[in-house]
N, C-alpha and C. Protein backbone atom coordinates (compact mmCIF):
# COMPACT_ATOMS: atom_id res chain seq x y z
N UNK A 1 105.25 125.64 153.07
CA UNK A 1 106.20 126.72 153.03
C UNK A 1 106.32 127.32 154.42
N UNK A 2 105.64 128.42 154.66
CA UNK A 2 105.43 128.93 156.09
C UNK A 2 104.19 128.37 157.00
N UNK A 3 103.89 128.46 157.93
CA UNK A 3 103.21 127.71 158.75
C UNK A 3 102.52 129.27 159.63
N UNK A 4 103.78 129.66 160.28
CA UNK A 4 103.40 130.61 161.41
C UNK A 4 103.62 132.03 160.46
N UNK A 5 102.85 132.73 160.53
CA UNK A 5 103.11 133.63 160.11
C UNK A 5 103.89 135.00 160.58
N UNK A 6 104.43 134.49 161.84
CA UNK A 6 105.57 135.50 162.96
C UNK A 6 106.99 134.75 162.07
N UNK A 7 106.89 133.81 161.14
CA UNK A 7 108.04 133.90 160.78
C UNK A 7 108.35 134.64 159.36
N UNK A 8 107.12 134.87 158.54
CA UNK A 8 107.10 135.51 157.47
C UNK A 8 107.90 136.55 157.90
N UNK A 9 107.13 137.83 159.04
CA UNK A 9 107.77 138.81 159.68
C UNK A 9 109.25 138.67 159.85
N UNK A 10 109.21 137.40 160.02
CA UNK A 10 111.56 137.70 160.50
C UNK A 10 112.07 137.29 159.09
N UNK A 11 111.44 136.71 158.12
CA UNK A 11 112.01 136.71 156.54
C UNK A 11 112.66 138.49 156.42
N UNK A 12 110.72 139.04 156.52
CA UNK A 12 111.34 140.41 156.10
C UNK A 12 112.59 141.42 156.99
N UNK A 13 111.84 141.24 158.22
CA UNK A 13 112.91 142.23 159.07
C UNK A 13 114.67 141.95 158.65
N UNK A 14 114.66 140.39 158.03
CA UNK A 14 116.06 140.02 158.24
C UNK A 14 116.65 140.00 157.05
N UNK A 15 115.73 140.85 155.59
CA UNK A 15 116.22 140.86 154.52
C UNK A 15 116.49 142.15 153.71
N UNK A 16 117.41 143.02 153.66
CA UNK A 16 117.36 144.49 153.78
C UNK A 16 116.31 144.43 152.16
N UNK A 17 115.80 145.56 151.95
CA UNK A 17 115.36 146.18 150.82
C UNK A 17 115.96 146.05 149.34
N UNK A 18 117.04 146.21 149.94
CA UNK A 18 117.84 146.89 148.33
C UNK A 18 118.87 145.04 148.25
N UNK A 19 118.31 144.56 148.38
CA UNK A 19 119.21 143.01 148.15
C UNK A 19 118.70 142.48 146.57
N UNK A 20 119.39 141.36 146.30
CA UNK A 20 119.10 140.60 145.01
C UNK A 20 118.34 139.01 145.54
N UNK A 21 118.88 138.81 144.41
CA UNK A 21 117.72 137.47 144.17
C UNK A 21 118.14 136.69 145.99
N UNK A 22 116.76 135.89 146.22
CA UNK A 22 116.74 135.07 147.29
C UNK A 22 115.94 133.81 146.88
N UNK A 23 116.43 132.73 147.80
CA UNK A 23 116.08 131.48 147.41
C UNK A 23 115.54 130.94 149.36
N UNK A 24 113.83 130.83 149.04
CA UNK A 24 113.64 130.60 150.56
C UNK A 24 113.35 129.28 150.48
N UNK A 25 114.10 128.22 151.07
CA UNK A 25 114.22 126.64 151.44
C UNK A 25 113.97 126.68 152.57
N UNK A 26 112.93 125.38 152.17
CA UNK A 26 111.67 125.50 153.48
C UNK A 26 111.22 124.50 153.11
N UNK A 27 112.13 123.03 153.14
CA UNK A 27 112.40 121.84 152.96
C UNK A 27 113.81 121.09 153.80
N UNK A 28 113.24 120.29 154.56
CA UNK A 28 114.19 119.32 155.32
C UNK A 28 115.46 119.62 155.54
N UNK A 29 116.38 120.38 156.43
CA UNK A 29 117.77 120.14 155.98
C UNK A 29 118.40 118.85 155.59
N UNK A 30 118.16 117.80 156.22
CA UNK A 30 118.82 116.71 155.84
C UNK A 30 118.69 116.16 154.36
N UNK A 31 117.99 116.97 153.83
CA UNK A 31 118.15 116.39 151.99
C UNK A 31 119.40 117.24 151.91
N UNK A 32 120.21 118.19 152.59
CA UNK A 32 121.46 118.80 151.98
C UNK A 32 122.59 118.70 152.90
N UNK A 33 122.37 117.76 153.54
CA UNK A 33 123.65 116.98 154.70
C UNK A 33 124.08 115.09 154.02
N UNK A 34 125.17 115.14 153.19
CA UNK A 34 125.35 114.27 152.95
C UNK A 34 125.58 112.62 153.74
N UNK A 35 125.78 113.04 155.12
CA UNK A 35 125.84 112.00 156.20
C UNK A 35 124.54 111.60 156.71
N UNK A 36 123.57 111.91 155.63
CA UNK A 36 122.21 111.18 156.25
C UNK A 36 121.45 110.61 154.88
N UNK A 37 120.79 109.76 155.18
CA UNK A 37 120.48 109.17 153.99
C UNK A 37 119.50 109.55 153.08
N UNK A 38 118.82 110.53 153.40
CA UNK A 38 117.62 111.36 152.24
C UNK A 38 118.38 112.43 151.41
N UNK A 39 119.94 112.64 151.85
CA UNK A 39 120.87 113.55 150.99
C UNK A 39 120.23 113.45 149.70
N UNK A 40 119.95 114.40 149.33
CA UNK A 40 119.98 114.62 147.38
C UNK A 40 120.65 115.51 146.99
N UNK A 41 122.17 114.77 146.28
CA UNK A 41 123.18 115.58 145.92
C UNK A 41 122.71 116.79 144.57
N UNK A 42 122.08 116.70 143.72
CA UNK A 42 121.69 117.40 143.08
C UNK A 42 120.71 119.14 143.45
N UNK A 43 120.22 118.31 144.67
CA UNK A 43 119.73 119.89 145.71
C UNK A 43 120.33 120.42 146.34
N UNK A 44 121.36 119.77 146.70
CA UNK A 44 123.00 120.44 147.51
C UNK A 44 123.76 121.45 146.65
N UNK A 45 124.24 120.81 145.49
CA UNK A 45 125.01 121.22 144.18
C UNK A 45 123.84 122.45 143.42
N UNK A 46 122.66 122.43 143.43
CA UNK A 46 122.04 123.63 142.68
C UNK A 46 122.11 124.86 143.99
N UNK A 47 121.55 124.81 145.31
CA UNK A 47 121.96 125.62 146.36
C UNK A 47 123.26 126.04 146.54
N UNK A 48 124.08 125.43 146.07
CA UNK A 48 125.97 125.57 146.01
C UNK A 48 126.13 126.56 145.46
N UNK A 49 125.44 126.21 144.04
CA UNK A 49 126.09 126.92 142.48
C UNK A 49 125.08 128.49 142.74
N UNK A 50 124.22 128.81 143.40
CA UNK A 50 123.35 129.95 143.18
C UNK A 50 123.74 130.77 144.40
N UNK A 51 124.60 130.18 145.35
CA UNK A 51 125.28 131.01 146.17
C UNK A 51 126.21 131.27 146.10
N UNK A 52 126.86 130.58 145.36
CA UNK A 52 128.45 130.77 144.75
C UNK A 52 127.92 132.30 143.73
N UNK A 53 126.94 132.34 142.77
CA UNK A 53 126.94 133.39 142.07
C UNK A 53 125.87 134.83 142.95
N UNK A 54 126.28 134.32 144.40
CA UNK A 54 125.94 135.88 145.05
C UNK A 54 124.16 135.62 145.94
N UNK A 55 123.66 134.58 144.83
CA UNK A 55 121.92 134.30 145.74
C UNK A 55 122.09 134.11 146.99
N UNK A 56 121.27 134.56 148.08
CA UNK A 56 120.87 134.09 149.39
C UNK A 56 120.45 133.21 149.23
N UNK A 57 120.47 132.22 150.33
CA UNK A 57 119.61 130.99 150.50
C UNK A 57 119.58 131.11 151.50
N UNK A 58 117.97 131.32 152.28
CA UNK A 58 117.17 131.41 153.78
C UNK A 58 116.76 129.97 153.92
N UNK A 59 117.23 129.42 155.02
CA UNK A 59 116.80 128.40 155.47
C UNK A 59 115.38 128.55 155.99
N UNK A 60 114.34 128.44 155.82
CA UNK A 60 112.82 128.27 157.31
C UNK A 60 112.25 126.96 157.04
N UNK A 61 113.12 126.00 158.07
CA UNK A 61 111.79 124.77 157.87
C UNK A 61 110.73 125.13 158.31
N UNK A 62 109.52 124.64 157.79
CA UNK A 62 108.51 124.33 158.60
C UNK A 62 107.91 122.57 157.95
N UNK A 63 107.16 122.45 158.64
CA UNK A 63 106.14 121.38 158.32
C UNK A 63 105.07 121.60 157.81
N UNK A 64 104.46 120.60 156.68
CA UNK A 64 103.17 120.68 156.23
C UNK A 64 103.34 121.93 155.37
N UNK A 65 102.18 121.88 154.31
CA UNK A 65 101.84 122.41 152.91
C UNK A 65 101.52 123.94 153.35
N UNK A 66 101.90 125.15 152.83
CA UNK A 66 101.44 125.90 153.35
C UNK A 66 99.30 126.29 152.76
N UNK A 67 98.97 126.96 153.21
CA UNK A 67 97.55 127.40 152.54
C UNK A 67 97.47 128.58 151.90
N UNK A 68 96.74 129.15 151.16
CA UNK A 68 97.00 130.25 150.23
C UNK A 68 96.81 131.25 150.80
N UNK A 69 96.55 131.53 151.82
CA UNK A 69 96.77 132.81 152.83
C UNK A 69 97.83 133.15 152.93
N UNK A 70 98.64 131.44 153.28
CA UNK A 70 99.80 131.93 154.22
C UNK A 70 101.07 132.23 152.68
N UNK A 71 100.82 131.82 151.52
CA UNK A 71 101.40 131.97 150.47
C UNK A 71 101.58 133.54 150.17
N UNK A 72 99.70 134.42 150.09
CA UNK A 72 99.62 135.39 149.50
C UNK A 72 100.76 136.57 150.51
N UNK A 73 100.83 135.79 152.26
CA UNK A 73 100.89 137.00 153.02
C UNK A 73 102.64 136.70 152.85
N UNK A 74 103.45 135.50 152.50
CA UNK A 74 104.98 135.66 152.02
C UNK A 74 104.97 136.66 150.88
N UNK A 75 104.51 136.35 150.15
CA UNK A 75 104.60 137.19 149.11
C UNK A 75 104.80 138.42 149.04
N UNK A 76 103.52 138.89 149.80
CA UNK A 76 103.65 140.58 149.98
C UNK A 76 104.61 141.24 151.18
N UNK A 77 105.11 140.15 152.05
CA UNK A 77 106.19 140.47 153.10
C UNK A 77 107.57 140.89 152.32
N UNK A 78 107.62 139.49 151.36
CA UNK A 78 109.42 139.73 150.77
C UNK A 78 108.98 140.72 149.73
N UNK A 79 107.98 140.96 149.08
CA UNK A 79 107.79 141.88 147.97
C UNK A 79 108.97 141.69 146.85
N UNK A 80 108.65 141.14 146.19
CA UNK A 80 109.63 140.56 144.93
C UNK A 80 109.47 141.58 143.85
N UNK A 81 110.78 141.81 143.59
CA UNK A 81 110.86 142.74 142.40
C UNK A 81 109.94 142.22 140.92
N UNK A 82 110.61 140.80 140.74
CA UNK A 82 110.51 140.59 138.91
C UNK A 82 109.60 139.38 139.31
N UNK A 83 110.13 138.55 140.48
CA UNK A 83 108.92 137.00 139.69
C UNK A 83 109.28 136.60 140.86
N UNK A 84 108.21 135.57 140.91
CA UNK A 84 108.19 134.15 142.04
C UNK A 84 107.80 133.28 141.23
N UNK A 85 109.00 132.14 141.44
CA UNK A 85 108.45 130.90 140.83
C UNK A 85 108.49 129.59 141.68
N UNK A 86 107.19 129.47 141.88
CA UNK A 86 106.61 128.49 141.93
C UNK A 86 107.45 126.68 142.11
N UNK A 87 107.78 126.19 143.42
CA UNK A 87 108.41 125.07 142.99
C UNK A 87 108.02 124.11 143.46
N UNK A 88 108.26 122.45 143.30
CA UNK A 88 107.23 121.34 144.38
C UNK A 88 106.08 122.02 144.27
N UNK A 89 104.91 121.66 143.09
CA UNK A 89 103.68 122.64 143.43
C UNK A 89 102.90 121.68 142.31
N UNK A 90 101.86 121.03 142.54
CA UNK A 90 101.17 120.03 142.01
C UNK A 90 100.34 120.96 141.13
N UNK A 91 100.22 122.74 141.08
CA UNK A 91 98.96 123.48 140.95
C UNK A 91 99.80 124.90 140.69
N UNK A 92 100.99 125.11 140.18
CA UNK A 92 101.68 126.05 139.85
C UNK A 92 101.10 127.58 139.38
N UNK A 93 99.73 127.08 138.43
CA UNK A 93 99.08 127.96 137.82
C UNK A 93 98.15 128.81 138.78
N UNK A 94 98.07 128.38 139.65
CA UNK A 94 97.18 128.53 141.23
C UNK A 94 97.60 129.65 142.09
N UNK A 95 98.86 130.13 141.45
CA UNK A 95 99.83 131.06 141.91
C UNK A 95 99.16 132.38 142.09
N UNK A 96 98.46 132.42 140.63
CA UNK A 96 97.75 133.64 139.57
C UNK A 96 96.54 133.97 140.01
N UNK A 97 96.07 132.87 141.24
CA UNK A 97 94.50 133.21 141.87
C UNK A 97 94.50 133.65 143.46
N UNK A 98 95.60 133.77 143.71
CA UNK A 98 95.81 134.12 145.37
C UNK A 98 95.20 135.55 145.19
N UNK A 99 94.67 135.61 146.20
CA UNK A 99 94.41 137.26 146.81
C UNK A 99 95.35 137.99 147.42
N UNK A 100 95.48 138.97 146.68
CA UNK A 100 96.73 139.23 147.57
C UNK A 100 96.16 140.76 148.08
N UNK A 101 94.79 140.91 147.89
CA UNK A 101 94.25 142.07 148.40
C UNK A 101 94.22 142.19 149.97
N UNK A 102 93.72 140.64 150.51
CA UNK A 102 93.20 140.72 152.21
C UNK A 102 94.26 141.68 152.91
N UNK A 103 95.33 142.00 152.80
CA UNK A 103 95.64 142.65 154.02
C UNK A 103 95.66 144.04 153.70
């Protein structure tokens, strides 16, 4: 997910308070550029349809898996109203054991 954690910081600075749902993709652009060959039209078309009904979609690539630090400290940056769910996640339930006390 995140890597550096100076970018968690520009998630928040760059997402006012009082906004609605957000969708942070932080996976390859080229799975959503049809002129390259890892395109997956079905991840194009669900990002389409959830911005068409008003969702943000934040681009942050990074590389590599994030660690549960760097999970707990997104979390408490965007501060989510109702839920985070969990996606690409071999360990979903794993969500429920982060600390989200350390900072």
């Amino acid at each position: 997910m995140l890597r550096d954690d100076a970018r968690i910081v520009e998630v928040k600075r760059d997402m006012p308070m009082d906004i609605g749902p957000v969708i942070v993709y932080s996976i390859w652009e080229g799975y959503l550029e049809p002129e390259k060959a890892a395109y997956i039209p079905k991840w194009d078309a669900f990002l389409k349809r959830q911005q068409a009904k008003g969702v943000e979609v934040k681009r942050l690539h990074t590389s590599g898996h994030a660690m549960a630090e760097q999970l707990a400290r997104l979390i408490l940056a965007v501060e989510p109203k109702e839920a985070i769910c969990p996606i690409h996640s071999e360990y979903a339930e794993g969500l429920g054991e982060l600390d989200m006390k350390f900072l």
